[in-house]
PDB file of N, CA and C in Angstrom:
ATOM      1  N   UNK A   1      21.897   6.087  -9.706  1.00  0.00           N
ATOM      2  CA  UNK A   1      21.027   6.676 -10.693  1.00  0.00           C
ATOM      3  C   UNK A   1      20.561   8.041 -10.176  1.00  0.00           C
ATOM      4  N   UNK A   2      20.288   9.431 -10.826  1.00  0.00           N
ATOM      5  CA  UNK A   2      20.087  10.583 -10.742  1.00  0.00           C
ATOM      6  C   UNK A   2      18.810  10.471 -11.119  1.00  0.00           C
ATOM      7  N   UNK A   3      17.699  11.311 -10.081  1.00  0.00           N
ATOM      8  CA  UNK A   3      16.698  11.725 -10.642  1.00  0.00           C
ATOM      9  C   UNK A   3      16.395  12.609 -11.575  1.00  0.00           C
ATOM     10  N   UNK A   4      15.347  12.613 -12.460  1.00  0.00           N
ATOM     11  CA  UNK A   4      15.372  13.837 -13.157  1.00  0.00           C
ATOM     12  C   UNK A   4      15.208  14.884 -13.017  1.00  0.00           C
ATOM     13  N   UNK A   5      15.390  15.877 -13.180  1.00  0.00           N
ATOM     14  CA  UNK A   5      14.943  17.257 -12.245  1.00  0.00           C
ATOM     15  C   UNK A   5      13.642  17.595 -11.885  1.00  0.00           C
ATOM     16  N   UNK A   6      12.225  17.024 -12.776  1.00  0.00           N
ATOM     17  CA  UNK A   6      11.196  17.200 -11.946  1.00  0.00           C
ATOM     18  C   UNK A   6      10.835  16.071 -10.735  1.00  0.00           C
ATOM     19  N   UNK A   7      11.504  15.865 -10.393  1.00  0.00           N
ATOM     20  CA  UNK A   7      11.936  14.181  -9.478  1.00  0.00           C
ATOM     21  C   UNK A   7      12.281  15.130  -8.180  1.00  0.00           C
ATOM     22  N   UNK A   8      13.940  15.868  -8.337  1.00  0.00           N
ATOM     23  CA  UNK A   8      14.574  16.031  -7.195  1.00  0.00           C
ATOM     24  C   UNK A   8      13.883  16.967  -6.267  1.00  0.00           C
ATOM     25  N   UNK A   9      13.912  16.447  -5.342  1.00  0.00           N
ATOM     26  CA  UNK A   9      13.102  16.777  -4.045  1.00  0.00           C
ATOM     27  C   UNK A   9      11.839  16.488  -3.249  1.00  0.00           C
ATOM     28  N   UNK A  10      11.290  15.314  -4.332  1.00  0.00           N
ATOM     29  CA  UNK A  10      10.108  14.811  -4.196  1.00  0.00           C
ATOM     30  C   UNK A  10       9.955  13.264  -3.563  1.00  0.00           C
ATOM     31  N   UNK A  11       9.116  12.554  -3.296  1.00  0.00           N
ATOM     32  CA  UNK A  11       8.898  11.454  -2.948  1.00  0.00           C
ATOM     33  C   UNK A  11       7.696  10.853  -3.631  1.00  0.00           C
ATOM     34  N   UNK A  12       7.642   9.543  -3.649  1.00  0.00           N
ATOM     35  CA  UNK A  12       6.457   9.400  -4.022  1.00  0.00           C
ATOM     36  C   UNK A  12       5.708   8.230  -2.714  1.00  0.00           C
ATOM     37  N   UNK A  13       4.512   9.303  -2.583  1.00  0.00           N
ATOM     38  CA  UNK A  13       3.588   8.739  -1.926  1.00  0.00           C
ATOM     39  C   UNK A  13       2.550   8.061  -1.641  1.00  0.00           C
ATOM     40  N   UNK A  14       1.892   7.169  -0.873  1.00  0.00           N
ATOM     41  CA  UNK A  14       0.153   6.713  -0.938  1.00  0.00           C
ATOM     42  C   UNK A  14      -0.016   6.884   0.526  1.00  0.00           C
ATOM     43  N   UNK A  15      -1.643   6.644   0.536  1.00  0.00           N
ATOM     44  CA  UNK A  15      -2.027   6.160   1.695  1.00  0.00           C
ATOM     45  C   UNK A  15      -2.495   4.904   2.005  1.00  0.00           C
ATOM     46  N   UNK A  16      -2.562   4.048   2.855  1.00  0.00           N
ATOM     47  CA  UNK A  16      -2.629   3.038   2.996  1.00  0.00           C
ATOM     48  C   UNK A  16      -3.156   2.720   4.299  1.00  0.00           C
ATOM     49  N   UNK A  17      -3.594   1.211   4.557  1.00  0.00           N
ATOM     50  CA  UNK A  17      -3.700   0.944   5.707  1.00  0.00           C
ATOM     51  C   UNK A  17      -3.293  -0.321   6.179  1.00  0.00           C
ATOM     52  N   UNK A  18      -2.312  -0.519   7.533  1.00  0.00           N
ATOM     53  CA  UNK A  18      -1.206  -1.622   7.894  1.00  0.00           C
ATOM     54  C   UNK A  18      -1.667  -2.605   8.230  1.00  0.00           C
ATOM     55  N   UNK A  19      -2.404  -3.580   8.046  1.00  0.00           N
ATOM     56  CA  UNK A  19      -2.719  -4.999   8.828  1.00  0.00           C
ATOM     57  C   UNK A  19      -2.421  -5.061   9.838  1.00  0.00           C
ATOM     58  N   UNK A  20      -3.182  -5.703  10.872  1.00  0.00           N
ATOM     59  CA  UNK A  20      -2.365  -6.396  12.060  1.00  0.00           C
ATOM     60  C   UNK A  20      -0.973  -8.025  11.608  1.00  0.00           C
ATOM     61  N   UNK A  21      -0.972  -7.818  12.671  1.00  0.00           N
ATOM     62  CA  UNK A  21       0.747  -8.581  12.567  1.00  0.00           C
ATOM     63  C   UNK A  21       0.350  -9.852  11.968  1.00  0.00           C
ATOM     64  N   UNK A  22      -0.675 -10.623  12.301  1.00  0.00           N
ATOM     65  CA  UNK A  22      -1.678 -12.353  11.768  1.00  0.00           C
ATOM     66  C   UNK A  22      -2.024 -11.848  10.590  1.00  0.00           C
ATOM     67  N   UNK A  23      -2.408 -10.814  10.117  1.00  0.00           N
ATOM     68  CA  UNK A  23      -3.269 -10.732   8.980  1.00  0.00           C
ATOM     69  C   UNK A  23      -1.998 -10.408   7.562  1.00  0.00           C
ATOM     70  N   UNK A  24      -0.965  -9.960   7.732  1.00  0.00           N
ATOM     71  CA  UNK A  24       0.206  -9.857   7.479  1.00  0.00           C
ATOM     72  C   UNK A  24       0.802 -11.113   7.031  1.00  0.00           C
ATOM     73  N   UNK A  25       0.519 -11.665   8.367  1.00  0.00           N
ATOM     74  CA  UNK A  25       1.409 -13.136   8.123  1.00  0.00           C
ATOM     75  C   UNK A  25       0.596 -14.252   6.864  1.00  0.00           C
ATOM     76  N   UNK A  26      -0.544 -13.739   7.062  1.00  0.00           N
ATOM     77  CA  UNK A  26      -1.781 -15.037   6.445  1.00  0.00           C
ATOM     78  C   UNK A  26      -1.250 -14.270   4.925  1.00  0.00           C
ATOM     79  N   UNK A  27      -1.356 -12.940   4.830  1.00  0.00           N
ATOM     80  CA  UNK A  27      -1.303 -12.249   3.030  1.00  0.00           C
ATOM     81  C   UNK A  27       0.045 -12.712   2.484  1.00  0.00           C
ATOM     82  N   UNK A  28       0.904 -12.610   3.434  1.00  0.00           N
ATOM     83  CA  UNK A  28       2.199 -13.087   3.115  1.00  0.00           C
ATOM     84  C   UNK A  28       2.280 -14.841   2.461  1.00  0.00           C
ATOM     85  N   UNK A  29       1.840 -15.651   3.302  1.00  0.00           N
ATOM     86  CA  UNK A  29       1.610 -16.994   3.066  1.00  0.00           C
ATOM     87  C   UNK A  29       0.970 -17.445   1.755  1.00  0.00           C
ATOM     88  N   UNK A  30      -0.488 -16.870   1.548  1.00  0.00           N
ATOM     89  CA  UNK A  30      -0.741 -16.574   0.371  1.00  0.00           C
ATOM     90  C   UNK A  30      -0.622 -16.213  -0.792  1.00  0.00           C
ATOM     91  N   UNK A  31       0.153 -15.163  -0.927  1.00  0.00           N
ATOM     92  CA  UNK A  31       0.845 -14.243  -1.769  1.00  0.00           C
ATOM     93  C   UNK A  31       2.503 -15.971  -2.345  1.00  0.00           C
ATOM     94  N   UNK A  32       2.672 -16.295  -1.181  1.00  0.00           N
ATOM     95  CA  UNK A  32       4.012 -17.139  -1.529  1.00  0.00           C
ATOM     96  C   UNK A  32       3.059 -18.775  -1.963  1.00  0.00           C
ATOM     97  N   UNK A  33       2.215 -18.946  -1.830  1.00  0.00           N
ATOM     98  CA  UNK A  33       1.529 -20.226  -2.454  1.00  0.00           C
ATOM     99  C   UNK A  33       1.270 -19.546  -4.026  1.00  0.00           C
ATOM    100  N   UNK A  34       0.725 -18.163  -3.785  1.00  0.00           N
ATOM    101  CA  UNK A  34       0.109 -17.720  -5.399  1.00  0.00           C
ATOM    102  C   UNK A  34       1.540 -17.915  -6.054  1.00  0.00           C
ATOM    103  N   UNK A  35       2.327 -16.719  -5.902  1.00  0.00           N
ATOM    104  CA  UNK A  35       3.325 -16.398  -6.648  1.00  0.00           C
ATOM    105  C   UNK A  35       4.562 -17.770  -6.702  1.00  0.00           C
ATOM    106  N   UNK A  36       4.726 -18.518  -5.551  1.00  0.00           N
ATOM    107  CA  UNK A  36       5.858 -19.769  -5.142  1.00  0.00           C
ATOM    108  C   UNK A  36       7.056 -19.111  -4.676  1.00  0.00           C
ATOM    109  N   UNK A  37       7.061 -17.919  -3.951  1.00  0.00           N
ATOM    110  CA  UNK A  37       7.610 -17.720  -3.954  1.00  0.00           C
ATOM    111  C   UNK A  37       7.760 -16.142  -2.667  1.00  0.00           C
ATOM    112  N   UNK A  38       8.808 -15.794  -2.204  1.00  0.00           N
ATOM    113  CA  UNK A  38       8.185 -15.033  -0.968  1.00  0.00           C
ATOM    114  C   UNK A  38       8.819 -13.437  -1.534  1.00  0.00           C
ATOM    115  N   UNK A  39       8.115 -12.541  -1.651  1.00  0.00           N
ATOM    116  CA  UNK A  39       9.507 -11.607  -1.893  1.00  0.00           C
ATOM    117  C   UNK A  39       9.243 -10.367  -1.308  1.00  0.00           C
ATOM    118  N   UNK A  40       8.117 -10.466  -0.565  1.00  0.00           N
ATOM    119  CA  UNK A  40       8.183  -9.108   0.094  1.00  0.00           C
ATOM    120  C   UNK A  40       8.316  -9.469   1.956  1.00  0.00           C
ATOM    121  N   UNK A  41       8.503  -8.819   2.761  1.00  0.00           N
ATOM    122  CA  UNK A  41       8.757  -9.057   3.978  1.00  0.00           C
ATOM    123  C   UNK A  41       7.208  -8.443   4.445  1.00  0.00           C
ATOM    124  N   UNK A  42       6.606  -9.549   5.546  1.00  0.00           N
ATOM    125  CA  UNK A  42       5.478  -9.091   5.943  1.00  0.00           C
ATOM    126  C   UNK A  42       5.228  -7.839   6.524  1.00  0.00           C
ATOM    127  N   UNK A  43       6.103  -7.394   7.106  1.00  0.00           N
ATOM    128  CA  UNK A  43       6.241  -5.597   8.046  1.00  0.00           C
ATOM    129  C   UNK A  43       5.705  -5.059   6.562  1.00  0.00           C
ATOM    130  N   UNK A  44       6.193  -5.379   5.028  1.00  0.00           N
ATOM    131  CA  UNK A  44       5.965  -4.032   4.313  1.00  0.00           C
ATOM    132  C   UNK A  44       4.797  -3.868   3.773  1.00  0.00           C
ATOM    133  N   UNK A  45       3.568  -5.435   3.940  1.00  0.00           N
ATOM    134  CA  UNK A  45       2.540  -5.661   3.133  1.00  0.00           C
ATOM    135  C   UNK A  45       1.530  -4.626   3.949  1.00  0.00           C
ATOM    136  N   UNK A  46       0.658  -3.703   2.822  1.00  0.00           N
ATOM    137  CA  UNK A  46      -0.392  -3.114   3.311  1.00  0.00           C
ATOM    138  C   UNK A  46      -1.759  -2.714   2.490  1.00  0.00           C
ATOM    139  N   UNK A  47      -2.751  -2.362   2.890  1.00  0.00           N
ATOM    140  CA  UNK A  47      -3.655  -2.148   1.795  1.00  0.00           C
ATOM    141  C   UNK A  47      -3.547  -0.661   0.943  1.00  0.00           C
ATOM    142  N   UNK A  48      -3.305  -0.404  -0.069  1.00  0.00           N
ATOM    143  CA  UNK A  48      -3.157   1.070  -0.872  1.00  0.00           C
ATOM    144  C   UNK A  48      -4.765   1.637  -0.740  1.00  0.00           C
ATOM    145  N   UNK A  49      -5.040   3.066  -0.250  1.00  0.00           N
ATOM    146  CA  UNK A  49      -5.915   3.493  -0.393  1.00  0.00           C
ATOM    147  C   UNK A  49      -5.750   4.458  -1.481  1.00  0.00           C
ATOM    148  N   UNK A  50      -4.448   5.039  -1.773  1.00  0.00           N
ATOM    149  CA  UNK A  50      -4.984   6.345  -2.703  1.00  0.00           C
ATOM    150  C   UNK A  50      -3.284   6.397  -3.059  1.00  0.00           C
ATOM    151  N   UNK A  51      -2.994   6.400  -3.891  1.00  0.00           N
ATOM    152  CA  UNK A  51      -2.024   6.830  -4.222  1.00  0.00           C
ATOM    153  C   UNK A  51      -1.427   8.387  -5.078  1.00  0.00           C
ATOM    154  N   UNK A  52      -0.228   9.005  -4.241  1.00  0.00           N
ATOM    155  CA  UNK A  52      -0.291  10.444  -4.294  1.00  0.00           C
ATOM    156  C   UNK A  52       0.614  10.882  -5.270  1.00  0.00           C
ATOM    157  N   UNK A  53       1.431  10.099  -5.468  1.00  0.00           N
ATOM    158  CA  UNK A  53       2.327   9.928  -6.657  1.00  0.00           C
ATOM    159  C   UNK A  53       3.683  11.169  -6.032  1.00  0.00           C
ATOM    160  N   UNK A  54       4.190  11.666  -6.805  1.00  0.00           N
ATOM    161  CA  UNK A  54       5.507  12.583  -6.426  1.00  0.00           C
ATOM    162  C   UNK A  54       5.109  13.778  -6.121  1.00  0.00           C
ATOM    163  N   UNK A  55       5.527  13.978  -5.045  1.00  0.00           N
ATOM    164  CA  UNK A  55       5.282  14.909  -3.335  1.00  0.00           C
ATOM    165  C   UNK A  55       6.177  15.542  -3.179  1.00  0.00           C
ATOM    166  N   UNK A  56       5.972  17.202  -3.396  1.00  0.00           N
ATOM    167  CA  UNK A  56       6.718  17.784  -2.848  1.00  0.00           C
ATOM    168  C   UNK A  56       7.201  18.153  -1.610  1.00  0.00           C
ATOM    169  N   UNK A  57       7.685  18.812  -0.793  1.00  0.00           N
ATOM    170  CA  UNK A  57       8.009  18.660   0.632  1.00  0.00           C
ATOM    171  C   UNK A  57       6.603  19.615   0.877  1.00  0.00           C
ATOM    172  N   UNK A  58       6.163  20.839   0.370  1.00  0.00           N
ATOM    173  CA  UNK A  58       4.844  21.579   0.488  1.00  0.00           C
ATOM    174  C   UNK A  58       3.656  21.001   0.249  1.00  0.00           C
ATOM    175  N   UNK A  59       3.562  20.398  -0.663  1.00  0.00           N
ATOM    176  CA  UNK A  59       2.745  19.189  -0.674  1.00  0.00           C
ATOM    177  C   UNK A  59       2.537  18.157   0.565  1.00  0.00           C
ATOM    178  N   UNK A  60       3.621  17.753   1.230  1.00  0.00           N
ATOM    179  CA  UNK A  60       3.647  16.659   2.299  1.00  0.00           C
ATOM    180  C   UNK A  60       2.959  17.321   3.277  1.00  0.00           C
ATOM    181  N   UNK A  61       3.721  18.681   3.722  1.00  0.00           N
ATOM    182  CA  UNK A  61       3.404  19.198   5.079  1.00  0.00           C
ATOM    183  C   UNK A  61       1.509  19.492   5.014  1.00  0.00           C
ATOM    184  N   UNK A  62       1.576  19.877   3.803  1.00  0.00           N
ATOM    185  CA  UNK A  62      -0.569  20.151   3.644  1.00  0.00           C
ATOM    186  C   UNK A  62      -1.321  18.954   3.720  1.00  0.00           C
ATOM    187  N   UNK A  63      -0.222  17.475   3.367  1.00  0.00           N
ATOM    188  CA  UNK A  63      -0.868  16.232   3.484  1.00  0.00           C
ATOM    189  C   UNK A  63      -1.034  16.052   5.144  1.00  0.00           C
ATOM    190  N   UNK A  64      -0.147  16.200   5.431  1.00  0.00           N
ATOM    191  CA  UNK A  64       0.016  15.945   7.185  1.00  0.00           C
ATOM    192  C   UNK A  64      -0.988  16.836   7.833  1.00  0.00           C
ATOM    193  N   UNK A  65      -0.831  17.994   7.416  1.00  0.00           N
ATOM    194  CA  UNK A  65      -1.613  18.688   8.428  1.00  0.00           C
ATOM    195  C   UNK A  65      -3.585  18.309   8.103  1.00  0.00           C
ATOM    196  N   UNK A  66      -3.566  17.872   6.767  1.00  0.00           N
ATOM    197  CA  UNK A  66      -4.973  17.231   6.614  1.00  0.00           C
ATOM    198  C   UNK A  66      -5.335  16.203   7.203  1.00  0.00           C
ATOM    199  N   UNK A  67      -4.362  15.368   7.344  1.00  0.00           N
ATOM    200  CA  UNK A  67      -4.751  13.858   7.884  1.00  0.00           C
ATOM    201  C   UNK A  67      -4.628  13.814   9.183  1.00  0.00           C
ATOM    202  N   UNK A  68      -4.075  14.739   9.790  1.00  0.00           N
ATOM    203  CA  UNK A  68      -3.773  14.905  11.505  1.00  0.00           C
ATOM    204  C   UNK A  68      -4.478  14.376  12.316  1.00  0.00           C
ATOM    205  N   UNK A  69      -6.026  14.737  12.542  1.00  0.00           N
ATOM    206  CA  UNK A  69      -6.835  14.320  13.375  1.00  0.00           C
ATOM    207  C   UNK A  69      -7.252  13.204  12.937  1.00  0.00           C
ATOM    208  N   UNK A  70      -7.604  12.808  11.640  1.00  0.00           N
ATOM    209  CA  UNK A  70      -8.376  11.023  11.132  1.00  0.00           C
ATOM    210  C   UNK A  70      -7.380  10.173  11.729  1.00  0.00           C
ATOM    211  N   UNK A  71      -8.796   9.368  12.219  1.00  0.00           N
ATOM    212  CA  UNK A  71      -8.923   8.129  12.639  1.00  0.00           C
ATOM    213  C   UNK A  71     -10.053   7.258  11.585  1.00  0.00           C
ATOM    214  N   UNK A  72      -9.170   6.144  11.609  1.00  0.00           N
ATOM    215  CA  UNK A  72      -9.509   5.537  11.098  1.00  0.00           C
ATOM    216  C   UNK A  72     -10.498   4.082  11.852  1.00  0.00           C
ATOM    217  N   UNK A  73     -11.559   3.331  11.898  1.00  0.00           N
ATOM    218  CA  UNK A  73     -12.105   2.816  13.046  1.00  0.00           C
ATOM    219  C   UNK A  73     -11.774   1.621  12.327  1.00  0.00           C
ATOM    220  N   UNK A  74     -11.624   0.284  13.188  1.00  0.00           N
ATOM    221  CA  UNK A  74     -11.070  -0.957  13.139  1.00  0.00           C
ATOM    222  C   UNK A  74     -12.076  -2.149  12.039  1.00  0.00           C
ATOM    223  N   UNK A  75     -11.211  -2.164  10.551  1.00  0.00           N
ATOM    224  CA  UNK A  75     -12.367  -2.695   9.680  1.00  0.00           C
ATOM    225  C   UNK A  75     -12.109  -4.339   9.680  1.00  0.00           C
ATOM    226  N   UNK A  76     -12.776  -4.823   9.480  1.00  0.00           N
ATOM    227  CA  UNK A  76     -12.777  -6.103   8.948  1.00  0.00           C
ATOM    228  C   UNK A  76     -13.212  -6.583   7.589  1.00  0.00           C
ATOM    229  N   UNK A  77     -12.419  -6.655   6.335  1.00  0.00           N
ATOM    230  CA  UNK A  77     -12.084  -6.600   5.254  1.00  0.00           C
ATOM    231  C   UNK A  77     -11.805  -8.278   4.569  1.00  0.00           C
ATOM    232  N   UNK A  78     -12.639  -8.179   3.765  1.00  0.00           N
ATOM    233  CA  UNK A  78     -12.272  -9.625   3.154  1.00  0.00           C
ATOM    234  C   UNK A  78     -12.165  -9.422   1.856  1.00  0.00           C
ATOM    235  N   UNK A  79     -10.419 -10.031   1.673  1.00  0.00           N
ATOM    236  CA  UNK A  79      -9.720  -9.443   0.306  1.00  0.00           C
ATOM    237  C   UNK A  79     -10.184 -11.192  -0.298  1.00  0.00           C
ATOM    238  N   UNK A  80     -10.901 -10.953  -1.415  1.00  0.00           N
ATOM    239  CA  UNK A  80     -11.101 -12.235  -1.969  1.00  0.00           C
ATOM    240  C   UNK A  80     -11.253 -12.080  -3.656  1.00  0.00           C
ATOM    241  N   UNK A  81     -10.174 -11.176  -4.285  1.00  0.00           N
ATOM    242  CA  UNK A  81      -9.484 -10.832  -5.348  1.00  0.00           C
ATOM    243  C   UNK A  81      -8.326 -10.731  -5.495  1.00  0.00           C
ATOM    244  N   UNK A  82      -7.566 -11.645  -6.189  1.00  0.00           N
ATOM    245  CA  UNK A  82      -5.961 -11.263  -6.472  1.00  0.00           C
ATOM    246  C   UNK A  82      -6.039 -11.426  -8.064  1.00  0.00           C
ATOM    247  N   UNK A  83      -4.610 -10.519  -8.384  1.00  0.00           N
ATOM    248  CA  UNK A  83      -4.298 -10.472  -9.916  1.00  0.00           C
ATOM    249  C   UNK A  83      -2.294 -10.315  -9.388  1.00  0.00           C
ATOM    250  N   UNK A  84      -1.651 -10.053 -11.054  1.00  0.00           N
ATOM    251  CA  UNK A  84      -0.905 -10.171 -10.800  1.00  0.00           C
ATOM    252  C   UNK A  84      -0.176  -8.693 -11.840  1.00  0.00           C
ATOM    253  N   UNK A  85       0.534  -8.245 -11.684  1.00  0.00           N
ATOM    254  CA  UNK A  85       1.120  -7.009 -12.741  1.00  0.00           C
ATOM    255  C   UNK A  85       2.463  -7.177 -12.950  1.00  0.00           C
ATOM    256  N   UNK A  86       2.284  -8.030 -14.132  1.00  0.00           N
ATOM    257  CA  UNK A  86       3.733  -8.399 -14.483  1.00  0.00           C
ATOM    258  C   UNK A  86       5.013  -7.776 -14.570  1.00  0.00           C
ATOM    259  N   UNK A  87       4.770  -6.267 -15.221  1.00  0.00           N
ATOM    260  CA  UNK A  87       5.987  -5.542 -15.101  1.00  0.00           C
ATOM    261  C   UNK A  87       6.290  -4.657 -14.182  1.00  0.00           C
ATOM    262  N   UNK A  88       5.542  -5.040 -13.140  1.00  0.00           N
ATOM    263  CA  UNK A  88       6.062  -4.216 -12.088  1.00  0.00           C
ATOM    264  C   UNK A  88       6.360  -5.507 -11.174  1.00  0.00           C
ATOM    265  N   UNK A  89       5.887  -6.982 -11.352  1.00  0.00           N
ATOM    266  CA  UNK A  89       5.815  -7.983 -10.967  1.00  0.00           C
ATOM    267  C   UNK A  89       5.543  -7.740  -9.275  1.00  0.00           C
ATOM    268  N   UNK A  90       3.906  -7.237  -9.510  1.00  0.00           N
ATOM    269  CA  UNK A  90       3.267  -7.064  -8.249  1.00  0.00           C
ATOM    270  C   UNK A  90       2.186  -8.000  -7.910  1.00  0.00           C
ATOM    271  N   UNK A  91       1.981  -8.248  -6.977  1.00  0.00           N
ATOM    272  CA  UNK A  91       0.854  -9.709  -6.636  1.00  0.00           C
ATOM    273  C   UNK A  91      -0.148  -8.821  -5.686  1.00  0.00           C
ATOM    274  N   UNK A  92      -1.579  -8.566  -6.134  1.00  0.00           N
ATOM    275  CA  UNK A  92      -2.516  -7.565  -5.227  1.00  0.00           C
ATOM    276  C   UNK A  92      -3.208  -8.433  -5.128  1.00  0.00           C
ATOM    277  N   UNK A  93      -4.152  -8.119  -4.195  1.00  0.00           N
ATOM    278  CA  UNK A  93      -5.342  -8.770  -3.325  1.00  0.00           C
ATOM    279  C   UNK A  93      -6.293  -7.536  -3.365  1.00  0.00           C
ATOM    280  N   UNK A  94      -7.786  -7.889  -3.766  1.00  0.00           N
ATOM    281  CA  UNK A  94      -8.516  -6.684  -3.383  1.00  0.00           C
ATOM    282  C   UNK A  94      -9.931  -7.101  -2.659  1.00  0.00           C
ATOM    283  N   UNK A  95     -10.449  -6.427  -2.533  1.00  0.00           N
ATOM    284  CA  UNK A  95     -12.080  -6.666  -2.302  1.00  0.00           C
ATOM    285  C   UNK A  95     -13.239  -6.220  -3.483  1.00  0.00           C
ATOM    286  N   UNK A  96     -14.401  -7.591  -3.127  1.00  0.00           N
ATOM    287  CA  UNK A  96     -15.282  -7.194  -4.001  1.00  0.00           C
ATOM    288  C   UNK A  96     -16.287  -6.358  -3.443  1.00  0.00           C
ATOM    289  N   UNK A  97     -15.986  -6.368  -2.356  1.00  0.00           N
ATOM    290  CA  UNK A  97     -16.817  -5.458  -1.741  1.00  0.00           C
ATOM    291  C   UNK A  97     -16.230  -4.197  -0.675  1.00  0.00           C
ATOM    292  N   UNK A  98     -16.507  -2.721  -0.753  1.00  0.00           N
ATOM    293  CA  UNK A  98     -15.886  -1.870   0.183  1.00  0.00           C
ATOM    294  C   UNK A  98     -16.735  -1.526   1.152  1.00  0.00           C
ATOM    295  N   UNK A  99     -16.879  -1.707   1.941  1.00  0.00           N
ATOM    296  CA  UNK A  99     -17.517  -1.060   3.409  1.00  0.00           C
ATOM    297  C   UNK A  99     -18.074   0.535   3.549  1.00  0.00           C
ATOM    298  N   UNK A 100     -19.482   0.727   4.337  1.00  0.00           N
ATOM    299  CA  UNK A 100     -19.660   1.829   3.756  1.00  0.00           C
ATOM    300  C   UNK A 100     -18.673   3.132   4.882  1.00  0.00           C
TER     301      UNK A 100
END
């Protein structure tokens, strides 16, 4: 399949943040009791913070050079919301609460 021309050369991006390797495994487990079923591989599960949508390569390099120095400090997060988005047939987890 060919992208369309406002497509070629772009990516589409978010930011996110990766679980540890247990916390991965537990969303994964979950996710396959909700849904019955397993379909994503735990390495790819993560939390979406912002999504950037289609990124140009000038775009990327101003993303990078913004985010360079952040750090992010070690949260402890309790996802105790899931839904499901059928046509993209996505299974999310969120929080009712965000940390300040």
């Amino acid at each position: 399949m060919r992208l369309s021309n406002a497509l070629e050369g772009q990516r589409r991006l978010f930011l996110a943040l990766w679980p540890e390797e247990s916390a991965r495994r537990q969303m994964a487990k979950r996710a396959a009791q909700v849904a019955g079923r397993r379909a994503v591989r735990d390495a790819n599960l993560h939390l979406t913070l912002v999504f950037l949508g289609a990124t140009t390569s000038e775009q990327l390099a101003a993303y990078e050079a913004a985010l360079a120095d952040v750090t992010i400090p070690t949260l402890e997060l309790t996802l105790d919301h899931y839904g499901y988005w059928p046509q993209s047939r996505i299974l999310w987890l969120g929080l009712s609460y965000t940390p300040p």
